[in-house]
N, C-alpha and C. Protein backbone atom coordinates (compact mmCIF):
# COMPACT_ATOMS: atom_id res chain seq x y z
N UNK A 1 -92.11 127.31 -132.05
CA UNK A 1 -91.08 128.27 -132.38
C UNK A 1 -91.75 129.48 -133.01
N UNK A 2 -91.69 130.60 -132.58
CA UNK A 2 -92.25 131.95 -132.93
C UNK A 2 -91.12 132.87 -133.74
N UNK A 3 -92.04 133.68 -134.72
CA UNK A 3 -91.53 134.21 -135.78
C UNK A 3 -91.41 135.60 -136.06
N UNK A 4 -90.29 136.01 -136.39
CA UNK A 4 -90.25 137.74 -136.40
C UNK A 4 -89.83 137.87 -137.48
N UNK A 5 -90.95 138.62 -138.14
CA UNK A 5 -90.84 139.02 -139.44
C UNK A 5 -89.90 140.53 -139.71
N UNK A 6 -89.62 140.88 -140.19
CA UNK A 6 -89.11 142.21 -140.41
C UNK A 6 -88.91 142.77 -141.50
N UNK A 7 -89.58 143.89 -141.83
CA UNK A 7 -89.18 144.26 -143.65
C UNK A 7 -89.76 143.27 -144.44
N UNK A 8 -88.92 143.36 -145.66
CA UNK A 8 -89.44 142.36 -146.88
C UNK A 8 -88.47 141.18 -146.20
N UNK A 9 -87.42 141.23 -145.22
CA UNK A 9 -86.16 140.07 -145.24
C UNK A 9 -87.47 138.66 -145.06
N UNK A 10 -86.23 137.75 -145.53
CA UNK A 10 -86.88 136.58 -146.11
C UNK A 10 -85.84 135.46 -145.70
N UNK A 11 -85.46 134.27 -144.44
CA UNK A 11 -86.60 134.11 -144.04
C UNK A 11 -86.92 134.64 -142.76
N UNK A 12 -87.74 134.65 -141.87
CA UNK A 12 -88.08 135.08 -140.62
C UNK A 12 -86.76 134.67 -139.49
N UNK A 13 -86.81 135.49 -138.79
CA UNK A 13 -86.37 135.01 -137.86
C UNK A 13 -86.84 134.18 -136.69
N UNK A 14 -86.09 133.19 -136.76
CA UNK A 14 -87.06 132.03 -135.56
C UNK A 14 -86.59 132.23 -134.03
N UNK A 15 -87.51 132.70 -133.38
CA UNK A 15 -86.89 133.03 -131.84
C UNK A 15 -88.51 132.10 -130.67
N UNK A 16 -88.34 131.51 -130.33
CA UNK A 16 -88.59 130.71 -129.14
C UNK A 16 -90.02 131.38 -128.65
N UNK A 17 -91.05 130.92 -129.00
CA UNK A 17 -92.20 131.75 -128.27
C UNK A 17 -92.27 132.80 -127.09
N UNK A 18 -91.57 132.18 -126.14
CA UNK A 18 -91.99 132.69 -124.60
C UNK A 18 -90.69 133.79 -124.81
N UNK A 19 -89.58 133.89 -125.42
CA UNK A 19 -88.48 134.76 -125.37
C UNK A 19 -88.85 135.95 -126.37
N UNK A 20 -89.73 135.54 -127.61
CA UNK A 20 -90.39 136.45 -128.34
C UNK A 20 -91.80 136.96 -128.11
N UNK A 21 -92.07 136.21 -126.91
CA UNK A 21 -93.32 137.34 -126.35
C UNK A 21 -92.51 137.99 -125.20
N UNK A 22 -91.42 138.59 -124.60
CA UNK A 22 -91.17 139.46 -123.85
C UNK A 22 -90.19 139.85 -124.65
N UNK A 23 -89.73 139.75 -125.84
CA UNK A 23 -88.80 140.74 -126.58
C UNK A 23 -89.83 141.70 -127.30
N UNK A 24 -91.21 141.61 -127.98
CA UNK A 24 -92.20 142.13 -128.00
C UNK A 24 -92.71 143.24 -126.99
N UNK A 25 -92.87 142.90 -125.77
CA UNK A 25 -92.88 143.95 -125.05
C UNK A 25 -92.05 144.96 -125.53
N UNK A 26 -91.03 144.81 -125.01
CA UNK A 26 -89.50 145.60 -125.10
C UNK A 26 -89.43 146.59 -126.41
N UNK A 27 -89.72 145.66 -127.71
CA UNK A 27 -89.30 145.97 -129.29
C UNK A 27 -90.36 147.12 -129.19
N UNK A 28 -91.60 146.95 -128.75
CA UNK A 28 -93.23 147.81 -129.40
C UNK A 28 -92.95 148.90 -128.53
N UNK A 29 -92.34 148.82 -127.26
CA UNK A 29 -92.31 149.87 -126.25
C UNK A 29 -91.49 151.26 -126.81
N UNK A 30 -90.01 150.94 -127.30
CA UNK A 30 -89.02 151.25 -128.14
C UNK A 30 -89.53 151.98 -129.32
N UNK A 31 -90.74 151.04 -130.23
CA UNK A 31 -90.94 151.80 -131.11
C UNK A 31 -91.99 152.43 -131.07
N UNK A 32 -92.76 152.61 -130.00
CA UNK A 32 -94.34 153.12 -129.82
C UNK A 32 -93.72 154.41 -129.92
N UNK A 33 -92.36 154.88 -129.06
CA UNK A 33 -91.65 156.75 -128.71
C UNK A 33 -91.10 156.48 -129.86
N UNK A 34 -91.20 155.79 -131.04
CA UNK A 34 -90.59 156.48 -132.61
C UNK A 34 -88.89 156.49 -132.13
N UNK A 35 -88.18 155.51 -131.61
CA UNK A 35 -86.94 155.30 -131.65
C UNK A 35 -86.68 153.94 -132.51
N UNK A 36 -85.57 154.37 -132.58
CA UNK A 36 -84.89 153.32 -133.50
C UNK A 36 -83.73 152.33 -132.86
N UNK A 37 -83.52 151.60 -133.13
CA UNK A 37 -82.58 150.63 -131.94
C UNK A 37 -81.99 149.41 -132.83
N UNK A 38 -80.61 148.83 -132.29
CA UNK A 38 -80.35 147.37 -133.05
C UNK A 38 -80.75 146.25 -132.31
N UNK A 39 -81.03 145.05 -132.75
CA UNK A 39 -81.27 143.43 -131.72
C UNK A 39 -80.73 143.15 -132.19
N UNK A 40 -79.90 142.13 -131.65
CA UNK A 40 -78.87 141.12 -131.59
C UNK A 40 -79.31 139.88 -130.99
N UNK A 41 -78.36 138.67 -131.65
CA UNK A 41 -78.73 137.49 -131.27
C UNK A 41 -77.88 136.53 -131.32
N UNK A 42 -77.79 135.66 -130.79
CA UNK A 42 -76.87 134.43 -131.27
C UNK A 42 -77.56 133.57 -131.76
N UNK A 43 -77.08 132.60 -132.63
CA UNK A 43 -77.78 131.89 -133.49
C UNK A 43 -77.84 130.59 -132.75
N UNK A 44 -78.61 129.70 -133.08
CA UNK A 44 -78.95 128.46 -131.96
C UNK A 44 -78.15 127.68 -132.71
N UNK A 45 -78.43 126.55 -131.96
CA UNK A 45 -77.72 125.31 -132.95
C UNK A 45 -78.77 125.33 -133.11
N UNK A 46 -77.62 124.10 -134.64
CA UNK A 46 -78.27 123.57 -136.17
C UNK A 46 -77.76 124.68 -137.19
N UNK A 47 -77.87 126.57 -136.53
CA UNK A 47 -77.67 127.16 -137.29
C UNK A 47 -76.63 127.11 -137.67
N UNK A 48 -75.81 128.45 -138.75
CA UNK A 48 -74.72 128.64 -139.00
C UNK A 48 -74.09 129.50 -137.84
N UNK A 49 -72.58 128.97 -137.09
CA UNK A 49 -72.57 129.31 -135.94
C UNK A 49 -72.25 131.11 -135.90
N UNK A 50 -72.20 131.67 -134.75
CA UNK A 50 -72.31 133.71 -135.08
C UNK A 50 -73.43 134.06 -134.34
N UNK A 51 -73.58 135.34 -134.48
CA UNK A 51 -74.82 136.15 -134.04
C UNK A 51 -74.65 136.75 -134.80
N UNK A 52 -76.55 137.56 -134.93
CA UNK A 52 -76.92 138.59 -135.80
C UNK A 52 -77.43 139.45 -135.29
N UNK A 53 -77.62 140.55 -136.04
CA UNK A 53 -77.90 142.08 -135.77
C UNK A 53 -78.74 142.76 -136.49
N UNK A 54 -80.02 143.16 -136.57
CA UNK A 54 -80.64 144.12 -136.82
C UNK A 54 -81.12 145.67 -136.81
N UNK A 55 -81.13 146.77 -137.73
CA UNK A 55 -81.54 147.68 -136.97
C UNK A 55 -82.60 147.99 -137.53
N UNK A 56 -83.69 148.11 -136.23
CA UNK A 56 -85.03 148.47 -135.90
C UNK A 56 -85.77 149.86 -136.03
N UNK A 57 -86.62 150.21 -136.93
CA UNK A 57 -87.00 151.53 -137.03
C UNK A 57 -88.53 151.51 -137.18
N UNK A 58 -89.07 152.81 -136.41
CA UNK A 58 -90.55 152.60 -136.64
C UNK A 58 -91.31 152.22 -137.94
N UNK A 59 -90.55 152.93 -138.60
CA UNK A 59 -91.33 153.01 -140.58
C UNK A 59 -90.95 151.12 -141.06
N UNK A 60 -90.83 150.79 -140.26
CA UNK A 60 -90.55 149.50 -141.49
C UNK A 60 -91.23 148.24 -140.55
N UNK A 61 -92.43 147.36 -141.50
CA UNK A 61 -92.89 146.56 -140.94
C UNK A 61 -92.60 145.68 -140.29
N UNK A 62 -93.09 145.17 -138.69
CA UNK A 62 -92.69 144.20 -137.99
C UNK A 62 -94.05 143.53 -137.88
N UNK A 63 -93.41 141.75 -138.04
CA UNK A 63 -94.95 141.22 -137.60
C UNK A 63 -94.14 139.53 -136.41
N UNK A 64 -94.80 139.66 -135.45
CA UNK A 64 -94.33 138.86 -134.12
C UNK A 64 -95.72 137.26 -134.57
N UNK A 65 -94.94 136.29 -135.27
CA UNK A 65 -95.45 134.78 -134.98
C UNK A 65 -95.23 133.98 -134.22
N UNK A 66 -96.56 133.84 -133.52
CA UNK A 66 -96.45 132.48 -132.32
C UNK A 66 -96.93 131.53 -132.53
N UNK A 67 -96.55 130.28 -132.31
CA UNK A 67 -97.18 128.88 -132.69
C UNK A 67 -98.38 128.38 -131.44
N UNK A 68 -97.61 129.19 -129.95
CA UNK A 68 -98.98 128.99 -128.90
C UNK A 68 -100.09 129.84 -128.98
N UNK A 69 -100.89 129.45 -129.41
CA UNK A 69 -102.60 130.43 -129.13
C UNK A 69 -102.67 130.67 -127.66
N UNK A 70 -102.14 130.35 -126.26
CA UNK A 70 -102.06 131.04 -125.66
C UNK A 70 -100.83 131.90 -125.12
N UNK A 71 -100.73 133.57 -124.64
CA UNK A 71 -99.42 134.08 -124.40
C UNK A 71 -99.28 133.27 -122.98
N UNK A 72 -98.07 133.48 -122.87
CA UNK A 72 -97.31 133.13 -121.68
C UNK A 72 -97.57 134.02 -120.55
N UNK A 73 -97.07 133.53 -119.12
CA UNK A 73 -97.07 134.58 -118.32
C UNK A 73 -95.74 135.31 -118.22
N UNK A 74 -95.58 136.53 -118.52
CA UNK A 74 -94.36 137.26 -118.46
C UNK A 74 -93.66 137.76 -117.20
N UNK A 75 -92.43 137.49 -117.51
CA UNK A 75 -91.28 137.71 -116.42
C UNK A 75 -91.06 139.00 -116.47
N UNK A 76 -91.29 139.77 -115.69
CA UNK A 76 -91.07 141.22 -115.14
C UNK A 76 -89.59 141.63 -115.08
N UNK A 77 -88.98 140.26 -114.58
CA UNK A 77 -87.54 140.40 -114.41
C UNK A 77 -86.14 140.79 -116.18
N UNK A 78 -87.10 139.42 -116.67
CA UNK A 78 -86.38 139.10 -117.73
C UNK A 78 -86.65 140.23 -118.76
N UNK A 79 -88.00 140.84 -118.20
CA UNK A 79 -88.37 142.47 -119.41
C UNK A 79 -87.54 143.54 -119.21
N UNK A 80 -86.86 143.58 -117.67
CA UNK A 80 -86.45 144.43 -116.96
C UNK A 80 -84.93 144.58 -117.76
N UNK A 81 -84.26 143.14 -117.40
CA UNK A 81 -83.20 143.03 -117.88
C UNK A 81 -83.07 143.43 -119.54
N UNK A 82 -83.57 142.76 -120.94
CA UNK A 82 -83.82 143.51 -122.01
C UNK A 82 -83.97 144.87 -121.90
N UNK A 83 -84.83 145.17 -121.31
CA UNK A 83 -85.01 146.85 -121.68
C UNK A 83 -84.02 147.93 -120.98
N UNK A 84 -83.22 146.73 -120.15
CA UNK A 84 -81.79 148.18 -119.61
C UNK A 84 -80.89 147.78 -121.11
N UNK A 85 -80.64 146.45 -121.19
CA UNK A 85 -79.65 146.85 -122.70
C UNK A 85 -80.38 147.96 -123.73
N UNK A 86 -81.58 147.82 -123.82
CA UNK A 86 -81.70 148.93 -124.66
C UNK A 86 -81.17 150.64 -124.50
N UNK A 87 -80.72 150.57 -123.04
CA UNK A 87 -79.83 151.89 -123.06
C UNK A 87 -78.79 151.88 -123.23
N UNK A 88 -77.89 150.36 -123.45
CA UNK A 88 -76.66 150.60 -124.06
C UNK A 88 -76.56 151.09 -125.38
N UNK A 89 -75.16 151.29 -125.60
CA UNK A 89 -75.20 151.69 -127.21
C UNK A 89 -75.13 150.43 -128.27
N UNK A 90 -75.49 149.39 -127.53
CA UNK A 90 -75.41 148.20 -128.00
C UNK A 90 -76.70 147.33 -128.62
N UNK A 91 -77.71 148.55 -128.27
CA UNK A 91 -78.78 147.93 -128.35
C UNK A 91 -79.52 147.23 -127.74
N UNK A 92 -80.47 146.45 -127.82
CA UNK A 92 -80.90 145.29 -127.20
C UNK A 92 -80.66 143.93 -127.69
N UNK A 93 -79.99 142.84 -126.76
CA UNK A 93 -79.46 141.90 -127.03
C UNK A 93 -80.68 140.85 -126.66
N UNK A 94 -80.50 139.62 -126.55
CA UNK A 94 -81.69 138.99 -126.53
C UNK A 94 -80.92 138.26 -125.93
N UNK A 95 -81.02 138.07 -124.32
CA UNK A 95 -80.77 137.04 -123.27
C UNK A 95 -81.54 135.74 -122.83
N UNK A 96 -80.59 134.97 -122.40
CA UNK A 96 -81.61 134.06 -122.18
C UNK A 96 -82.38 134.16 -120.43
N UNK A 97 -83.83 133.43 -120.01
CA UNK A 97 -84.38 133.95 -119.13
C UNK A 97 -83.63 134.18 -117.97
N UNK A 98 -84.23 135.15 -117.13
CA UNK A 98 -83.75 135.20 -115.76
C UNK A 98 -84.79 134.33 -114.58
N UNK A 99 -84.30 133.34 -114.11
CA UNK A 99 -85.61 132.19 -113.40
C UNK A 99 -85.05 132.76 -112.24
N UNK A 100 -86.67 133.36 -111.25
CA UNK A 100 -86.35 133.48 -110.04
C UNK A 100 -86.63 132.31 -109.00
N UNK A 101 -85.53 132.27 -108.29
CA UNK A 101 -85.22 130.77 -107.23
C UNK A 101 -86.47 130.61 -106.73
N UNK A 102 -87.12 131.61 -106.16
CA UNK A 102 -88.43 131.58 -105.09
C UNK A 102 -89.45 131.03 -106.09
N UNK A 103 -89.36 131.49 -107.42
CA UNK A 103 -90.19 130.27 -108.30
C UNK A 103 -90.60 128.92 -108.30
N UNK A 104 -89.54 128.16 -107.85
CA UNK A 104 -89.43 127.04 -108.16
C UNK A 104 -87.64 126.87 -109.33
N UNK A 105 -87.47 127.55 -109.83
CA UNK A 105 -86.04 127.86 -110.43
C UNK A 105 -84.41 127.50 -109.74
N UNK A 106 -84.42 126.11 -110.66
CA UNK A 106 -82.86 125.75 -109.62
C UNK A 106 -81.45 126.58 -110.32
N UNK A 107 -81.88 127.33 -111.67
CA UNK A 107 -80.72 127.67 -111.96
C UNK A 107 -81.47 129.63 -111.99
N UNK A 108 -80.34 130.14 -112.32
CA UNK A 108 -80.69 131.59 -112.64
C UNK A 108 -80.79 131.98 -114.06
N UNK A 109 -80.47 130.93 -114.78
CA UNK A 109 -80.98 131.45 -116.20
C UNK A 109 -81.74 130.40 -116.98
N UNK A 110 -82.55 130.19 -117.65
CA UNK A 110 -83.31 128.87 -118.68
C UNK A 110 -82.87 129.44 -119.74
N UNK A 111 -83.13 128.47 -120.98
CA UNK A 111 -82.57 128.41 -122.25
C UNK A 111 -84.25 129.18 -122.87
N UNK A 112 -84.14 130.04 -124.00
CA UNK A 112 -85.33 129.94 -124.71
C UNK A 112 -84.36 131.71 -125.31
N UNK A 113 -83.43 132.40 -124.76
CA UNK A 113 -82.96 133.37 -125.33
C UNK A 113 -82.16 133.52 -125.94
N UNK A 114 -82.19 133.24 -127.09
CA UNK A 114 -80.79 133.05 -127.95
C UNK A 114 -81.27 134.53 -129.15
């Protein structure tokens, strides 16, 4: 389970390795052009049930924890999809994957995006 730190907030947010190495893409891309943006999430079970919301600005520290020492191979698709919500006014939401069929993928979405 991989960790997104943000600010001083305390505790991290726990988001799913492979879903927080392509929300990473997305987040650094966003803030590399000095924009500012909200993420959103739904909370998994176990949690308290809801989603949450952040807003993201270059000036304030982000630090991305992964428990795999190696990255994943990234879905082009599933980066694609994140980074059009980021032109809503909604921000970027954090979906769960998009599995392409020709993969090997019997459904069109896997769990790891909450």
């Amino acid at each position: 389970m991989g960790r997104l730190f943000y600010g001083a907030a305390q505790p991290p947010i726990l988001i799913e390795d492979r879903a927080l190495a392509h929300l990473k893409i997305v987040v650094t891309t966003k803030l590399r052009r000095n924009e500012s943006f909200t993420l959103s999430w739904i909370h998994k079970d176990g949690e308290a049930p809801g989603r949450s919301t952040i807003w993201l600005h270059p000036s304030i520290p982000l630090r991305f924890v992964f428990d795999e020492t190696e990255a994943p191979t990234l879905n082009r698709r599933w980066i694609e999809e994140l980074s059009q919500t980021l032109s809503s006014t909604g921000g970027v939401c954090l979906t769960a994957e998009i599995i392409d069929p020709t993969e090997g993928g019997e459904s069109e979405r896997a769990g790891g995006g909450r």
